[in-house]
Structure formats: C-alpha cells, structure tokens
Protein backbone atom coordinates (compact mmCIF):
# COMPACT_ATOMS: atom_id res chain seq x y z
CA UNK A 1 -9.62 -6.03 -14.90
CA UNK A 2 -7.48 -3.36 -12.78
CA UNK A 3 -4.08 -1.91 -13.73
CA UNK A 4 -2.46 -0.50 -10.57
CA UNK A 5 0.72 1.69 -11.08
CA UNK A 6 2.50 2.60 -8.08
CA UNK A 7 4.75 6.03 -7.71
CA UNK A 8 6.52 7.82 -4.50
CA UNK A 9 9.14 5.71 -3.23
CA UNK A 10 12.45 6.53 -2.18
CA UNK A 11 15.13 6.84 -0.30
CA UNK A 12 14.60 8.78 3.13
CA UNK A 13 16.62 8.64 6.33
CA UNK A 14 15.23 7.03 9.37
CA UNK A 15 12.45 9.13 11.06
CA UNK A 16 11.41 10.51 7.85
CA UNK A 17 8.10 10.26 6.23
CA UNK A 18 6.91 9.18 2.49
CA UNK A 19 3.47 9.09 0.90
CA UNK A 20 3.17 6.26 -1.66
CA UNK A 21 0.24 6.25 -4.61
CA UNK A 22 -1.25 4.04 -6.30
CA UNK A 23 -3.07 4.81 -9.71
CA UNK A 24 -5.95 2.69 -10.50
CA UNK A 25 -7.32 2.44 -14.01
CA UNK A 26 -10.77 1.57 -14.90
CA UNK A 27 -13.95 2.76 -13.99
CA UNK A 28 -14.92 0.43 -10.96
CA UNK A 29 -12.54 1.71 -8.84
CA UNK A 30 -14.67 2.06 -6.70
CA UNK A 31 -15.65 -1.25 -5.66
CA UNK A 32 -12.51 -2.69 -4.75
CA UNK A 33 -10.97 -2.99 -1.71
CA UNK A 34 -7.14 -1.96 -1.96
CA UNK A 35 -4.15 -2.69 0.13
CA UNK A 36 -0.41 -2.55 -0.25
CA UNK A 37 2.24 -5.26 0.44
CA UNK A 38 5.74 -5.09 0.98
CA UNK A 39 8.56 -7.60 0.37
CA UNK A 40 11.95 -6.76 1.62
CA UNK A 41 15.26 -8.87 0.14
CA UNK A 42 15.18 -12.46 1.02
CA UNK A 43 11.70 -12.35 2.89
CA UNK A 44 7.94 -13.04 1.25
CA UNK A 45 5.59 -10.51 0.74
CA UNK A 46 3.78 -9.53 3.68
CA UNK A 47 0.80 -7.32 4.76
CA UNK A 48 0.55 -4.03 5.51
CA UNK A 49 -2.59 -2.18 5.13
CA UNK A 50 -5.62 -2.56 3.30
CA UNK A 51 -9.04 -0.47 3.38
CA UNK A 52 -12.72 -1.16 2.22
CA UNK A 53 -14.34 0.08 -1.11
CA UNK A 54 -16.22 2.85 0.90
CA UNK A 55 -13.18 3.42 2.99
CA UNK A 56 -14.77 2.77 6.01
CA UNK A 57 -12.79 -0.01 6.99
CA UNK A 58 -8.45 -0.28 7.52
CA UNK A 59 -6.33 -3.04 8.53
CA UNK A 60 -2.90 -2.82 9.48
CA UNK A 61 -0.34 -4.90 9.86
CA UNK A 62 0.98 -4.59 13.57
CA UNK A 63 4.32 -3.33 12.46
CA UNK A 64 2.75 -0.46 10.49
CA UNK A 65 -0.16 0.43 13.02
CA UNK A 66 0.68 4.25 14.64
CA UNK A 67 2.80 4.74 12.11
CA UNK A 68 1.24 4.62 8.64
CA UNK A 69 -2.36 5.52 7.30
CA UNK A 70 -3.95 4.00 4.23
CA UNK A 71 -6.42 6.42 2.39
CA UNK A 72 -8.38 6.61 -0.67
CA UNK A 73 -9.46 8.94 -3.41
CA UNK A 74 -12.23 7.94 -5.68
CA UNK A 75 -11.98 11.14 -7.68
CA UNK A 76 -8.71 10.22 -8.41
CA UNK A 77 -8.73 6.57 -8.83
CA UNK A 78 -5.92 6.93 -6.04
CA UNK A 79 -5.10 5.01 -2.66
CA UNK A 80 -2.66 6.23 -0.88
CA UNK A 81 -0.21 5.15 2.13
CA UNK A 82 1.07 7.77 4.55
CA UNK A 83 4.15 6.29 5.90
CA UNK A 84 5.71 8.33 8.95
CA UNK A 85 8.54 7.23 11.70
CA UNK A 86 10.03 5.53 8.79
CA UNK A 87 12.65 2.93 10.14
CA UNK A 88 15.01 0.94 8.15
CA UNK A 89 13.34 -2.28 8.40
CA UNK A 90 10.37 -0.61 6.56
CA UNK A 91 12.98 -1.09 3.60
CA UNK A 92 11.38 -3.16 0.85
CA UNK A 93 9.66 -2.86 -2.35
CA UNK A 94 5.84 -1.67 -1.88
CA UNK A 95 3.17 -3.43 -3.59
CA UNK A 96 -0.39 -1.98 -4.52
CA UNK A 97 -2.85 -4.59 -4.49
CA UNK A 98 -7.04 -4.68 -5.57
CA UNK A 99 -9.54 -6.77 -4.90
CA UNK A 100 -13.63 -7.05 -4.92
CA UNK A 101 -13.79 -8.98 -1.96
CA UNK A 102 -12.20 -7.33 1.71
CA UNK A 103 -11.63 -10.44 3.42
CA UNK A 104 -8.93 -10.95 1.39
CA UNK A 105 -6.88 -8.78 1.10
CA UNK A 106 -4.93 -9.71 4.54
CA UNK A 107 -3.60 -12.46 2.39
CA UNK A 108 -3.68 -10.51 -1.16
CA UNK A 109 -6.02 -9.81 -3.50
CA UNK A 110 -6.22 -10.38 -7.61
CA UNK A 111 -4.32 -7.52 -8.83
CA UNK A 112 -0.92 -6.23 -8.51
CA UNK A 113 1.05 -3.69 -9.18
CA UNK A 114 4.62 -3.69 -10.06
CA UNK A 115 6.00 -2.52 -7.22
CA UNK A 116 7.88 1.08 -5.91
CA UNK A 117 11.44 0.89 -3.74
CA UNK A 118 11.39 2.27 -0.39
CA UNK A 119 14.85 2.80 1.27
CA UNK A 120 15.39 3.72 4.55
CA UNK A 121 18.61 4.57 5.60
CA UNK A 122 20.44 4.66 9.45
C-alpha cells in the first residue's frame, strides 16, 4: 500500500514555472514507478509524465515534452515535476500516481493521490 500526498500548486501567470511534489509513504518507495496525471474541468484525466523505479526511464506526454521534467528522490520518498513555459491550458488539477509495474503507468497506475490545483492565468 502507498499513500501519495501531493503539494506545490498554484496559481502562476503564463510563462511562469512551478515545481509540484509528491510525498510517498512507506518504505518501498523505491520500487514503484511514479507518474502524475492531470484533469482539467470537463475533460478525463490524461497523461503526463511518468519515470521508472531507478529513474532511468521518463515518458512524457507530447504536450508536456520540452517543457516539464519528472524527477525522483529516494531519500526523500519524493517525485517531483518541474513544470516551466507554463501556459494556460496546463490548467488542471495534478495527480500523483504509483505503481510496481512501468508499463502502466501511460494509462495509470494503482495509487492516487488526491490531487493539487494548478492555475495558469493569461
């Protein structure tokens, strides 16, 4: 079982740059892939980056790629995501999300979080 807490949303104006966390509890941490999701009002959740228990592997989602970096701290029981060149369609609510097994996190893995706010304004 994982218990992901998420923390560093807010608003920012367009061009700006955030850093979202994600606390993890337990001591496994480290063998589970994590990711984050976003679901802005009136779409589904969708995809945005996810990287491999060693963090030697990322995905992005193709509207994220350039712009934001996914990163881990096992020290910590952290992952992180480096948004930059914020835009206002990057408005949503973020979602950490955990899983064992990599190949799934493109469509979401076992555990959630509840969710941070990210609001980008024009």
């Amino acid at each position: 079982q994982v218990q992901l807490v998420e923390s560093g949303g807010g608003l920012v104006q367009a061009g700006g740059s955030l850093r979202l966390s994600c606390a993890a509890s337990g001591r496994t941490f480290s063998t589970y892939a994590m990711g984050w999701f976003r679901q802005a009002p009136g779409k589904e959740r969708e995809f945005v980056a996810a990287i491999s228990w060693s963090g030697s592997t990322t995905y992005y989602a193709d509207s994220v790629k350039g712009r934001c970096t996914i990163s881990r701290d096992g020290a910590k029981n952290t992952v992180y995501l480096q948004m930059n060149s914020l835009k206002p369609e990057d408005t949503a609510v973020y979602y950490c999300n955990a899983d064992r097994n990599m190949a799934t996190m493109r469509n979401g893995g076992a555990y959630w979080g509840q969710g941070t706010q990210v609001t980008v304004s024009s």
